[in-house]
Protein backbone atom coordinates (compact mmCIF):
# COMPACT_ATOMS: atom_id res chain seq x y z
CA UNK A 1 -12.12 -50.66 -1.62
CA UNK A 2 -8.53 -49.82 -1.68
CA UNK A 3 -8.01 -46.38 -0.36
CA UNK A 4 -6.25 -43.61 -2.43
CA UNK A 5 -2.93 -42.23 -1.65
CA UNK A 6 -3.06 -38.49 -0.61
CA UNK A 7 -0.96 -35.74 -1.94
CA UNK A 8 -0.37 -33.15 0.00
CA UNK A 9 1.33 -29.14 -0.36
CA UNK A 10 4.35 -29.20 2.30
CA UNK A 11 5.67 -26.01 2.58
CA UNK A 12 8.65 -26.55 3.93
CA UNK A 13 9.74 -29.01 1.55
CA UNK A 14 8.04 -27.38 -1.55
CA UNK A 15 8.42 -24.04 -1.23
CA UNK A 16 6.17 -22.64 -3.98
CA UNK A 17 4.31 -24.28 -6.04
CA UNK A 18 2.50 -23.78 -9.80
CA UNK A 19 -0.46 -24.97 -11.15
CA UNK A 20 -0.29 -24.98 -15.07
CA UNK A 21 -3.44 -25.59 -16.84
CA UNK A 22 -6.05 -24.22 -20.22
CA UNK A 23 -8.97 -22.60 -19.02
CA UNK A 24 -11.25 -25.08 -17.26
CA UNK A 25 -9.38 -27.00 -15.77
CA UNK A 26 -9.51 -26.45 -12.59
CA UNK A 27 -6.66 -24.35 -11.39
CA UNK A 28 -8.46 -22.12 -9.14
CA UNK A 29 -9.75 -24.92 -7.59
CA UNK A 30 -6.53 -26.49 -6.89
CA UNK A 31 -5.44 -23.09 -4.94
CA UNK A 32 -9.00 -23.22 -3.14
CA UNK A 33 -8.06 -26.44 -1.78
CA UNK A 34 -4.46 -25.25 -0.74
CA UNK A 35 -6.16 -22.71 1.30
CA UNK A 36 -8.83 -24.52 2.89
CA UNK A 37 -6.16 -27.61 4.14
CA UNK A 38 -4.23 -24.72 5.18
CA UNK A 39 -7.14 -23.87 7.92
CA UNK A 40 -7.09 -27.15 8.91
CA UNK A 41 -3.44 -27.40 9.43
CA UNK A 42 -3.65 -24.23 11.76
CA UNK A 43 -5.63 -26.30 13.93
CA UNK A 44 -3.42 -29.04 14.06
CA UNK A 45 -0.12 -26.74 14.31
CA UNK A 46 0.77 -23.32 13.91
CA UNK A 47 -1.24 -20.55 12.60
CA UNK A 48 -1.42 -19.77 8.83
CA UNK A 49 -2.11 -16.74 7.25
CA UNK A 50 -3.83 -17.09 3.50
CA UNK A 51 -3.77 -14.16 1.21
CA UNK A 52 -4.93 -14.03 -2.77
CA UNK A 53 -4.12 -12.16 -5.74
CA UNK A 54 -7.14 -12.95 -8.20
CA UNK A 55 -6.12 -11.82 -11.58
CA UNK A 56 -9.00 -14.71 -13.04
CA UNK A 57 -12.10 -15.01 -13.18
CA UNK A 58 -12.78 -14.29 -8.79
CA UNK A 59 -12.22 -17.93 -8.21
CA UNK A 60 -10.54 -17.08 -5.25
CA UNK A 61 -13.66 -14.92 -3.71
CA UNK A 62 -15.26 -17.59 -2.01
CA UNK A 63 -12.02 -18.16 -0.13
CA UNK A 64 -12.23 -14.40 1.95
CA UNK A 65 -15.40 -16.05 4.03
CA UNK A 66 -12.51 -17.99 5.87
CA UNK A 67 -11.11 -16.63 9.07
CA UNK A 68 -7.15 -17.71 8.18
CA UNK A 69 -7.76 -15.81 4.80
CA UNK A 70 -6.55 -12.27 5.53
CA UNK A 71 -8.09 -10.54 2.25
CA UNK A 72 -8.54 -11.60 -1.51
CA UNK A 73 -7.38 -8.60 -3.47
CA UNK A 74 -8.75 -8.30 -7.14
CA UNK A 75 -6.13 -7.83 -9.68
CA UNK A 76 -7.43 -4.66 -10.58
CA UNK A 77 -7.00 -3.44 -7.06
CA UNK A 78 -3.41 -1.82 -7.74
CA UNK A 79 -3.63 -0.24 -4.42
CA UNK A 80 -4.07 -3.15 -2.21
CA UNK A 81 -1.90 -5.47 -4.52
CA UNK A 82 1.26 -2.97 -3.62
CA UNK A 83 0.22 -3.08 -0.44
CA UNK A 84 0.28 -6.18 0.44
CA UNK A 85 3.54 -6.81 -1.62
CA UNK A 86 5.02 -4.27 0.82
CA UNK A 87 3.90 -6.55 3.56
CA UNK A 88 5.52 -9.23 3.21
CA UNK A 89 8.53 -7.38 2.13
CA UNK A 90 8.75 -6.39 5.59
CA UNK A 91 8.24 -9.78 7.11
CA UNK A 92 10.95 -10.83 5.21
CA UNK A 93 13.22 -8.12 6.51
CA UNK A 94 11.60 -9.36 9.88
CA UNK A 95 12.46 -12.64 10.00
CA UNK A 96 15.45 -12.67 8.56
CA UNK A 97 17.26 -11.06 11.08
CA UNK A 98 15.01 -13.34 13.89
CA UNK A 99 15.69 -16.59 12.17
CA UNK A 100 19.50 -15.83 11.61
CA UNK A 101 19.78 -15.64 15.51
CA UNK A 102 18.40 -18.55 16.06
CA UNK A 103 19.75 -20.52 13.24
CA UNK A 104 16.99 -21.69 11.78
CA UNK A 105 16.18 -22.90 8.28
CA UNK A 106 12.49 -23.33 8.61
CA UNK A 107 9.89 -21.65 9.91
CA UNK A 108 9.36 -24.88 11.84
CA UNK A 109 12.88 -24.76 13.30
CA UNK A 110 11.85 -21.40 14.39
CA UNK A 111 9.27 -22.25 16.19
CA UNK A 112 10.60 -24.95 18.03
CA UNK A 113 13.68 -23.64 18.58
CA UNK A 114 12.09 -20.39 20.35
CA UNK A 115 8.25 -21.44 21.72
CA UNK A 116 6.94 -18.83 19.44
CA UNK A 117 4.68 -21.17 17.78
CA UNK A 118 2.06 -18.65 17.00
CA UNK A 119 4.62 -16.95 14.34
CA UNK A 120 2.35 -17.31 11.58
CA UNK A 121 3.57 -19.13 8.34
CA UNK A 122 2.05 -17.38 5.15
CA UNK A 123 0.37 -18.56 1.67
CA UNK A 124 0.28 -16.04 -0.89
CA UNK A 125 -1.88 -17.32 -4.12
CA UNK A 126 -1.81 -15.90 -7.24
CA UNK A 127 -4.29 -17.13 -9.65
CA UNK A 128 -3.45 -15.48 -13.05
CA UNK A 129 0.14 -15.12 -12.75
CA UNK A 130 0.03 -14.52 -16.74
CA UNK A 131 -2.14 -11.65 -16.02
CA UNK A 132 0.04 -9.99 -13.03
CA UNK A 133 3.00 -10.11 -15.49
CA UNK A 134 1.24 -8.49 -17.82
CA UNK A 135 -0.25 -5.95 -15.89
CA UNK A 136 3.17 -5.27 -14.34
CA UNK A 137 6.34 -6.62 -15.74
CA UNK A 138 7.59 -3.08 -17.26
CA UNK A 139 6.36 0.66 -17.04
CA UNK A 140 5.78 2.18 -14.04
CA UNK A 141 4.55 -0.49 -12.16
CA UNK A 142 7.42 -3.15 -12.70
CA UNK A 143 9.43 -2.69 -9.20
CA UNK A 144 6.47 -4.17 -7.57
CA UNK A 145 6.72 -7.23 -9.83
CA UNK A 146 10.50 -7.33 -9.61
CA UNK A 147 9.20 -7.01 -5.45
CA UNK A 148 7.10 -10.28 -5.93
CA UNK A 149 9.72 -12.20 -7.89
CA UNK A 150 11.73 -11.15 -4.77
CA UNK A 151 9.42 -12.25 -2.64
CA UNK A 152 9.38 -15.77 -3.26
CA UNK A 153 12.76 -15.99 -3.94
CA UNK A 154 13.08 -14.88 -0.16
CA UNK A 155 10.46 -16.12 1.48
CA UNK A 156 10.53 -20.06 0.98
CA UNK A 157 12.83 -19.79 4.06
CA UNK A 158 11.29 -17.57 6.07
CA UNK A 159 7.50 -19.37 5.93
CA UNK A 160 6.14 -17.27 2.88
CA UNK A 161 4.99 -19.32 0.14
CA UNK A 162 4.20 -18.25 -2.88
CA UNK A 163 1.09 -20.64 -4.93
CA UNK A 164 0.52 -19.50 -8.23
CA UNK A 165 -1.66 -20.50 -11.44
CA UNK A 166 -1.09 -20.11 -15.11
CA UNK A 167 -2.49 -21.01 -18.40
CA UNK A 168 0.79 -21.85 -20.00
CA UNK A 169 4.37 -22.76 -18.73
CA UNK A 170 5.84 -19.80 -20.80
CA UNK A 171 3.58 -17.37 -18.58
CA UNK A 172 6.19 -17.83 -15.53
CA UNK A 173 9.25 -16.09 -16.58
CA UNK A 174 12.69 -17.88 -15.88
CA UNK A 175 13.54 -15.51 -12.88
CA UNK A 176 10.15 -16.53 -11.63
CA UNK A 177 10.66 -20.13 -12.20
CA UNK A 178 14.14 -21.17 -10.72
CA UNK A 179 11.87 -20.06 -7.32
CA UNK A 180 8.78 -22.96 -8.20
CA UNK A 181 10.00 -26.20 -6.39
CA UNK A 182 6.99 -28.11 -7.66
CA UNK A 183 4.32 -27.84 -10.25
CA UNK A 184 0.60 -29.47 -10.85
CA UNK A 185 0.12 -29.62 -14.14
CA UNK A 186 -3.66 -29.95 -15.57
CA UNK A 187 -4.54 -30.67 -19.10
CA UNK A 188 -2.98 -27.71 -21.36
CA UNK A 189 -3.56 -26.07 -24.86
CA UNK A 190 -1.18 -27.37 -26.88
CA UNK A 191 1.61 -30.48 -27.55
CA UNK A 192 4.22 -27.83 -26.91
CA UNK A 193 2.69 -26.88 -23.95
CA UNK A 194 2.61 -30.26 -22.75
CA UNK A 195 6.27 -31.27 -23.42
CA UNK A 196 7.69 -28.12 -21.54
CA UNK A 197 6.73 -29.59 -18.36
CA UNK A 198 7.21 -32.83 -19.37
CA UNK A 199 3.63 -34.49 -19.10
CA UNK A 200 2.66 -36.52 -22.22
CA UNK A 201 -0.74 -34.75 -24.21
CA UNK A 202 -2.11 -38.31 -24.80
CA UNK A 203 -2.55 -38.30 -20.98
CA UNK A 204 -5.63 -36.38 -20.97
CA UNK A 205 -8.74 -37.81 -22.95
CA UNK A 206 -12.13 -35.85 -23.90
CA UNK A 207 -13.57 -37.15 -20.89
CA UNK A 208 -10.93 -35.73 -18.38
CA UNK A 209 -12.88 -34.46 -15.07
CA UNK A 210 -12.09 -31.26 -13.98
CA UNK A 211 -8.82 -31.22 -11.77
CA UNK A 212 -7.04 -33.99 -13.09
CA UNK A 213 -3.32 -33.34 -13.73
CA UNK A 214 -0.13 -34.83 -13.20
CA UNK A 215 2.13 -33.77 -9.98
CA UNK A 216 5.74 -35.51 -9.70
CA UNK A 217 5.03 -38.16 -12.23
CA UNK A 218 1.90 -38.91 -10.90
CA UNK A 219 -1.57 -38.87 -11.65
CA UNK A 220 -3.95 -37.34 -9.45
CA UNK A 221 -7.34 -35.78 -8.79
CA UNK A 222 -7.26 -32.59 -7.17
CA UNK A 223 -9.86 -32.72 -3.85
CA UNK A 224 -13.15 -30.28 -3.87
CA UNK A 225 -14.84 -29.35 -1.08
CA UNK A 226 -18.09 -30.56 -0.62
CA UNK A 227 -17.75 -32.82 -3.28
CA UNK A 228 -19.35 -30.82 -5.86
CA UNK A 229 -17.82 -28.97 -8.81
CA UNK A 230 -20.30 -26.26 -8.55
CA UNK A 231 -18.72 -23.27 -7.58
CA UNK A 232 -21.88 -21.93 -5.71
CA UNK A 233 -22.01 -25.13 -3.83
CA UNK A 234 -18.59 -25.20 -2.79
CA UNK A 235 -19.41 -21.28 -1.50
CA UNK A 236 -21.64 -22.82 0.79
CA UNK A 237 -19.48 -25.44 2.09
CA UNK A 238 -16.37 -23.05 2.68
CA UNK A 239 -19.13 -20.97 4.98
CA UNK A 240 -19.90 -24.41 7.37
CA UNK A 241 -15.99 -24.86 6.81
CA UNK A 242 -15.31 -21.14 7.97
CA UNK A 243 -17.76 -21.66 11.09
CA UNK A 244 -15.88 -24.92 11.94
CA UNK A 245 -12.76 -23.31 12.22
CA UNK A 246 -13.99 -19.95 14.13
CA UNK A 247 -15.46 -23.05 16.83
CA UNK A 248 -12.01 -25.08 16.84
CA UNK A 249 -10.38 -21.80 17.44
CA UNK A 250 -8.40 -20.50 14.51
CA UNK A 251 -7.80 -16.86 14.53
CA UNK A 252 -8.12 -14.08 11.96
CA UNK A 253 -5.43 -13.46 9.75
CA UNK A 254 -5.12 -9.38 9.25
CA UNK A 255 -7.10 -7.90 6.54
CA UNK A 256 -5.04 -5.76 3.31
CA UNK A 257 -6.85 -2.43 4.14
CA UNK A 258 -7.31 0.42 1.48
CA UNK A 259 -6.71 4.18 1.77
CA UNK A 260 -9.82 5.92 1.86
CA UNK A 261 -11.05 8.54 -0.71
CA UNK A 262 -12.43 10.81 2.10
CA UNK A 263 -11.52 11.10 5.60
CA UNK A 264 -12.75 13.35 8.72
CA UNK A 265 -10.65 15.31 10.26
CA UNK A 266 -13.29 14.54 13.20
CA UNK A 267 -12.55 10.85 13.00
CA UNK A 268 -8.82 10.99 12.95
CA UNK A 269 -7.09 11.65 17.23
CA UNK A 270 -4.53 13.61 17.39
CA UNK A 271 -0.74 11.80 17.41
CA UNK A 272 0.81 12.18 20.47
CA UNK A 273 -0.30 15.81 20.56
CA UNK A 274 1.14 16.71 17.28
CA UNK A 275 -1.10 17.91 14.63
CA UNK A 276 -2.82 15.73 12.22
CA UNK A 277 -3.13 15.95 8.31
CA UNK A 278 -4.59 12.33 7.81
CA UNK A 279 -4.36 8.74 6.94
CA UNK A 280 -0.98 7.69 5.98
CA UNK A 281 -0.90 4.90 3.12
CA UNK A 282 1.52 2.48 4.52
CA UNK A 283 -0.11 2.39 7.92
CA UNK A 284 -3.77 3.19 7.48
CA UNK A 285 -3.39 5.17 10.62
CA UNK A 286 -3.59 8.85 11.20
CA UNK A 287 -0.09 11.04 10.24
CA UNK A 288 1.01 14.24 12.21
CA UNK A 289 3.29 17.13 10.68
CA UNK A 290 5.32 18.62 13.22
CA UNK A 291 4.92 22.40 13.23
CA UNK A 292 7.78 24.41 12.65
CA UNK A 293 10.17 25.72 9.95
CA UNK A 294 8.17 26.36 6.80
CA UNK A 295 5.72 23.40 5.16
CA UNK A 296 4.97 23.61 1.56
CA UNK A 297 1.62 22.42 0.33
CA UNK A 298 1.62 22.42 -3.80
CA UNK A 299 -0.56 20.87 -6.07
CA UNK A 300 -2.43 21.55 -9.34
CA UNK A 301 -6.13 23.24 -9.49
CA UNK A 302 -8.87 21.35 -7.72
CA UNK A 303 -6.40 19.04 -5.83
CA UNK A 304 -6.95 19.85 -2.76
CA UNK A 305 -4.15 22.09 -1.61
CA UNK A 306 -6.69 24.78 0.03
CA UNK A 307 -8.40 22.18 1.86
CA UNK A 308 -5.38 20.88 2.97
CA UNK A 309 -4.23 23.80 4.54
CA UNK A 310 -7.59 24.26 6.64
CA UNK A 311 -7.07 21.28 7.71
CA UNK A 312 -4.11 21.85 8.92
CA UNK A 313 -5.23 24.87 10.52
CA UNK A 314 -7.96 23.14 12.56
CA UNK A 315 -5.57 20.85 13.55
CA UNK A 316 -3.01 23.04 15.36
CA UNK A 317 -5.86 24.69 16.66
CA UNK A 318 -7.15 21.66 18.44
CA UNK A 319 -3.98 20.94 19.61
CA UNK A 320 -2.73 24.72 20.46
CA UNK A 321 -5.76 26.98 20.84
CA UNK A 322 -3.83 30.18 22.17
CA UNK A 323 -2.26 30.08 18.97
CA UNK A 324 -2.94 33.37 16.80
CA UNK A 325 -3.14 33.01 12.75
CA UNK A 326 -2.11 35.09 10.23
CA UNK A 327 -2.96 34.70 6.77
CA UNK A 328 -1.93 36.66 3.57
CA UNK A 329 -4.61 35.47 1.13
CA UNK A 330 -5.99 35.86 -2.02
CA UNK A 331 -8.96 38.66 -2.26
CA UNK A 332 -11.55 35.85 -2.63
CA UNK A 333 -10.10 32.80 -0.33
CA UNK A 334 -11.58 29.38 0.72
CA UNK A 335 -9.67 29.68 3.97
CA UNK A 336 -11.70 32.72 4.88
CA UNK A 337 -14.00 30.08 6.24
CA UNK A 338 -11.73 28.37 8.64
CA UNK A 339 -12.75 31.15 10.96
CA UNK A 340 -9.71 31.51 13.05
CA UNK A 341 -7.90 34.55 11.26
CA UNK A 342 -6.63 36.90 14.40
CA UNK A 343 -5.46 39.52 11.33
CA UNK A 344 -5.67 38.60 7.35
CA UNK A 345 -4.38 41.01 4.49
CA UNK A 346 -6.29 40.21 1.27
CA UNK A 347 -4.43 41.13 -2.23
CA UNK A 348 -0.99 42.44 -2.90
CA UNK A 349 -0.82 45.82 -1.41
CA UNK A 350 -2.31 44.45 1.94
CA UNK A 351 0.32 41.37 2.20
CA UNK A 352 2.93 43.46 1.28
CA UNK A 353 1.99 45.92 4.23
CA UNK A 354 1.17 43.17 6.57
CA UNK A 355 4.34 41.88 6.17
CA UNK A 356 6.32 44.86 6.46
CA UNK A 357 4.56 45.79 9.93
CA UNK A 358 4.86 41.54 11.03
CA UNK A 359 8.43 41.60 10.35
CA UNK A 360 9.43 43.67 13.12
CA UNK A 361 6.57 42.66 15.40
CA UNK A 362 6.60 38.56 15.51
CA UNK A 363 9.77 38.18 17.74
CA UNK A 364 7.88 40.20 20.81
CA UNK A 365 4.38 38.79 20.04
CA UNK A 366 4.15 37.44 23.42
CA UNK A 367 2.22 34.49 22.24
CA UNK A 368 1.98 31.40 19.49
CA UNK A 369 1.95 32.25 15.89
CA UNK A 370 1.58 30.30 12.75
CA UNK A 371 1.69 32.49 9.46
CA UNK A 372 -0.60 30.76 6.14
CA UNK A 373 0.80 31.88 3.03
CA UNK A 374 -1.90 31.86 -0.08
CA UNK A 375 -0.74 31.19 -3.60
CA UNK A 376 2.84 32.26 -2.66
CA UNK A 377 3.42 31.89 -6.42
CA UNK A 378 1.60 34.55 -7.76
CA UNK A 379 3.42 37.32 -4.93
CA UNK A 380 6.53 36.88 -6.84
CA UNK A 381 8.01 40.20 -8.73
CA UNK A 382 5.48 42.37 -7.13
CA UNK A 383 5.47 44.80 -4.14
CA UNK A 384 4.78 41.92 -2.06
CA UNK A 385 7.85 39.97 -2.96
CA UNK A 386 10.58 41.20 -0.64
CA UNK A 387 8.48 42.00 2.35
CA UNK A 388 6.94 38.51 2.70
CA UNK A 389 10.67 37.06 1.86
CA UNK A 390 11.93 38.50 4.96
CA UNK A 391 9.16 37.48 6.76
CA UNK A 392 9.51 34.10 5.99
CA UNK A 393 13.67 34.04 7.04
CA UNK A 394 12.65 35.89 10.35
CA UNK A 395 9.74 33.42 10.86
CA UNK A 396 12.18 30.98 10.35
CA UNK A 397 14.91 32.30 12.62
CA UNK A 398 12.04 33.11 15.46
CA UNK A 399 10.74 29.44 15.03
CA UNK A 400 7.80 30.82 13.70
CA UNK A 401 5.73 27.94 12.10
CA UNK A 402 4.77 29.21 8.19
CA UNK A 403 2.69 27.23 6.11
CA UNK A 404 2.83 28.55 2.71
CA UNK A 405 0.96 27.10 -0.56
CA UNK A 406 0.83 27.43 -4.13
CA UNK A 407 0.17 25.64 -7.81
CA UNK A 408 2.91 23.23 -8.57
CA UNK A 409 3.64 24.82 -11.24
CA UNK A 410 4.26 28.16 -9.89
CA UNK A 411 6.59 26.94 -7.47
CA UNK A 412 9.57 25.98 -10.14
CA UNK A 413 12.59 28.59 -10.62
CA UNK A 414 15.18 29.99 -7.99
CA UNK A 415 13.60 33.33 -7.21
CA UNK A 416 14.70 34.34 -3.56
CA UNK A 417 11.12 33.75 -1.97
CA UNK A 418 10.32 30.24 -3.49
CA UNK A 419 14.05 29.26 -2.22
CA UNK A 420 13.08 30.25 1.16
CA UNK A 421 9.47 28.76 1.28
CA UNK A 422 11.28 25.46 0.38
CA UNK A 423 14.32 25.87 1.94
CA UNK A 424 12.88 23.73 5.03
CA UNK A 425 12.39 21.00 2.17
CA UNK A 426 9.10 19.90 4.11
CA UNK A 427 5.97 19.73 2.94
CA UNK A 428 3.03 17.76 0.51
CA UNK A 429 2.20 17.78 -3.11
CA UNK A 430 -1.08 16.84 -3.77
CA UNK A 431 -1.48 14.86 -7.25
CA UNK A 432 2.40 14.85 -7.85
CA UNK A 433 4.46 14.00 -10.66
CA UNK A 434 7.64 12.18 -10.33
CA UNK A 435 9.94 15.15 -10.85
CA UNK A 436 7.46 17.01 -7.94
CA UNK A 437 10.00 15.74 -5.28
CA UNK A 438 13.82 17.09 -6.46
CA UNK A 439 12.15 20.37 -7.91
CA UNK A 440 10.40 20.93 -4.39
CA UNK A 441 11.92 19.23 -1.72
CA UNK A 442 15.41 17.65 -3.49
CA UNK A 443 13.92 14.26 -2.48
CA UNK A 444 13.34 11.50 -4.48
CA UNK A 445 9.72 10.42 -5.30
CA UNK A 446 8.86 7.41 -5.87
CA UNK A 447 7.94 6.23 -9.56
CA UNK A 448 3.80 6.74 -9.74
CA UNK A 449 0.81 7.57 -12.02
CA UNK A 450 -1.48 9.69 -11.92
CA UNK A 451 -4.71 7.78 -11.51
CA UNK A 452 -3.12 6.25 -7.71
CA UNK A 453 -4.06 10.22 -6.65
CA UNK A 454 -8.02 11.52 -6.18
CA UNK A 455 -8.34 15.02 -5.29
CA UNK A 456 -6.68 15.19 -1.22
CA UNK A 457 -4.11 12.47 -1.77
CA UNK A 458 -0.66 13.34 -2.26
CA UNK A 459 2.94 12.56 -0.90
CA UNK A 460 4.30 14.12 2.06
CA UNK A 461 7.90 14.45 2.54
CA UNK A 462 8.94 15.02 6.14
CA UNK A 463 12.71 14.32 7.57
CA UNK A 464 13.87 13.32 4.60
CA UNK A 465 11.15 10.54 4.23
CA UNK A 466 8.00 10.28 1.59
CA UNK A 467 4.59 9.36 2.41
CA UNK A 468 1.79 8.76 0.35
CA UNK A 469 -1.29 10.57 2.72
CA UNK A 470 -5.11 11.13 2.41
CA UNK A 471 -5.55 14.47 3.54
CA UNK A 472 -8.41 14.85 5.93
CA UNK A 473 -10.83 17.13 5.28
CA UNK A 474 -12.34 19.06 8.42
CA UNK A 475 -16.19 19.75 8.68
């Protein structure tokens, strides 16, 4: 029996590639067998990281048993999508200052040309790319699709490929499309479909198996693993596959992390012997503050903002313990818990005599101090309102760390105290809106919704930079 030509996926040739087809057809299998002869080409050469955005029907799931697979990210996972997406924007800014240097075109060049042949090339594939678009081509959430158009514009080059499936030609824009060097196309929906990519609808019978498409002017059958077209089966065959390639020694492409809903204060080490607030979203990794000058932690009821100043407490006291703390409070205060007062005024009249008596006093205090400001909002136009202004501006001049909070919404205006609370323009808001950031800290934030902040998540602006951040909460 005459044996079959194969067709292969080369990258470096190719670039990216799409896989048009009607549900059915076999387009997530198509990108299942990308990935799993991209495993067996890390064997044979360099290492190559697979990662999958599944905006189908999971096809891709079965893929994440692999060890070269770094994660397969539902579509609905906005969180991880963006994340990843930043990724790779990164490598891109990576490499393209390595590969410059070195002259090289390829990521095979590279490696040659430099020994590095562990740098690892990357497959990103995107089954659904009708369904991304939709989900993000306009509104708040179109930079990170005008980030992936980007992307494999960019990253043919630089060994970041970009494989993606779609139910129609028209679902791949034009800005998309000048970036696709080749396409598979499967049996489609319609005559029209059929003549935009140039395949003739006669081609296809009722009897057409399942992966069966044209690619360059040819006809061929797309390979399955295991043979079977049973998408349990093949499940079962990626898992001997995956041990295969643990035993010929492929390694383990990094995983696309998510930021957790609740951290411990408990679990998170100290950085460097700063202070720690929590997990910072683009690193997954604990985030200090650096104590001094005047931090401002806002945020609307029930977001957090108390907790967030305990925890910030508890922090600088694991980290400075001779530090004394003063807080000016409101009469019934969460933070009466943290336990670590050395002198607390409680209402109006107290604060304001506290920080009449404070003013004079915090320059020859002889030891650490770190002054907690309650619901600095509500002291404005009262008794309290002068005394705790100067406080705050000799705090500031002593070096005096002052952490002062308050409801968003009670922070807006230009009255004398809020102006020196965020004068340091340093601090978090906790469930922020977009304006949140010029009104506060007169730095941009970035364009969000909502619904990507639970109660203790919020951005953090620090030296002029934002950071999205799950505040730990300590026990």
């Amino acid at each position: 029996q005459q044996q079959q030509p194969v067709v292969a996926f080369r990258p470096d040739v190719d670039g990216n590639m799409a896989v048009f087809g009607t549900g059915g057809t076999g387009k997530s299998g198509a990108l299942r067998a990308i990935a799993i002869a991209a495993g067996f080409g890390t064997v044979r050469g360099g290492p190559t990281w697979v990662y999958g955005l599944d905006f189908g029907s999971r096809g891709l799931q079965p893929l994440a048993a692999l060890p070269h697979v770094g994660s397969v990210i539902p579509g609905d996972d906005a969180e991880r999508v963006q994340r990843l997406l930043r990724r790779l924007d990164a490598m891109i800014a990576d490499r393209s200052v390595r590969y410059a240097q070195t002259e090289s075109a390829t990521i095979t060049e590279y490696r040659q040309r430099t020994g590095r042949h562990d740098e690892p090339r990357v497959l990103v594939l995107v089954d659904g790319v009708g369904a991304f678009r939709a989900g993000y081509e306009g509104g708040l959430s179109t930079r990170w699709w005008e980030l992936f158009v980007r992307i494999a514009a960019e990253g043919r080059a630089l060994g970041i490929h970009v494989v993606m499936s779609a139910d129609r030609p028209t679902s791949v824009p034009s800005n998309l499309a000048s970036s696709v060097q080749r396409e598979l196309v499967l049996r489609l929906a319609s005559d029209i479909d059929h003549a935009m990519v140039d395949v003739p609808a006669d081609a296809y019978g009722p009897g057409t198996p399942v992966g069966r498409g044209f690619l360059d002017g040819r006809e061929v059958q797309v390979a399955v693993i295991g043979g079977s077209a049973d998408l349990a089966e093949q499940g079962v065959a990626i898992q001997r596959c995956a041990t295969a390639m643990l035993h010929s020694g492929v390694g383990t492409a990094p995983s696309i992390g998510s930021l957790p809903a609740r951290v411990a204060l408990s679990d998170l080490p100290s950085e460097a012997r700063r202070p720690t607030i929590g997990v910072a979203d683009d690193t997954l990794s604990a985030v200090g503050f650096v104590p001094g000058g005047v931090f401002l932690v806002a945020g609307v009821p029930q977001s957090g903002s108390s907790t967030t100043v305990a925890t910030m407490v508890r922090s600088l006291v694991a980290v400075e313990p001779d530090t004394d703390f003063v807080l000016l409070g409101k009469r019934r205060t969460p933070l009466a818990s943290v336990g670590t007062w050395a002198v607390v005024a409680h209402g109006v009249t107290e604060i304001r005599q506290l920080a009449s008596k404070l003013v004079g006093r915090v320059a020859d205090a002889g030891r650490e101090i770190v002054v907690v400001i309650e619901a600095v909002g509500e002291l404005l136009d009262t008794e309290a309102d002068a005394p705790v202004q100067e406080l705050v501006r000799v705090c500031r001049d002593q070096g005096v760390f002052v952490i002062a909070e308050g409801e968003t919404s009670s922070l807006t205006g230009s009255w004398p105290l809020l102006q020196a609370v965020k004068s340091h323009r340093c601090g978090i808001v906790l469930q922020p809106d977009q304006m949140d950031g010029d009104m506060l800290f007169k730095t941009p934030f970035p364009r969000t919704t909502r619904s990507e902040f639970p109660a203790g998540r919020g951005l953090m602006v620090q030296g002029g930079r934002v950071t999205k951040v799950q505040v730990a909460v300590p026990e």
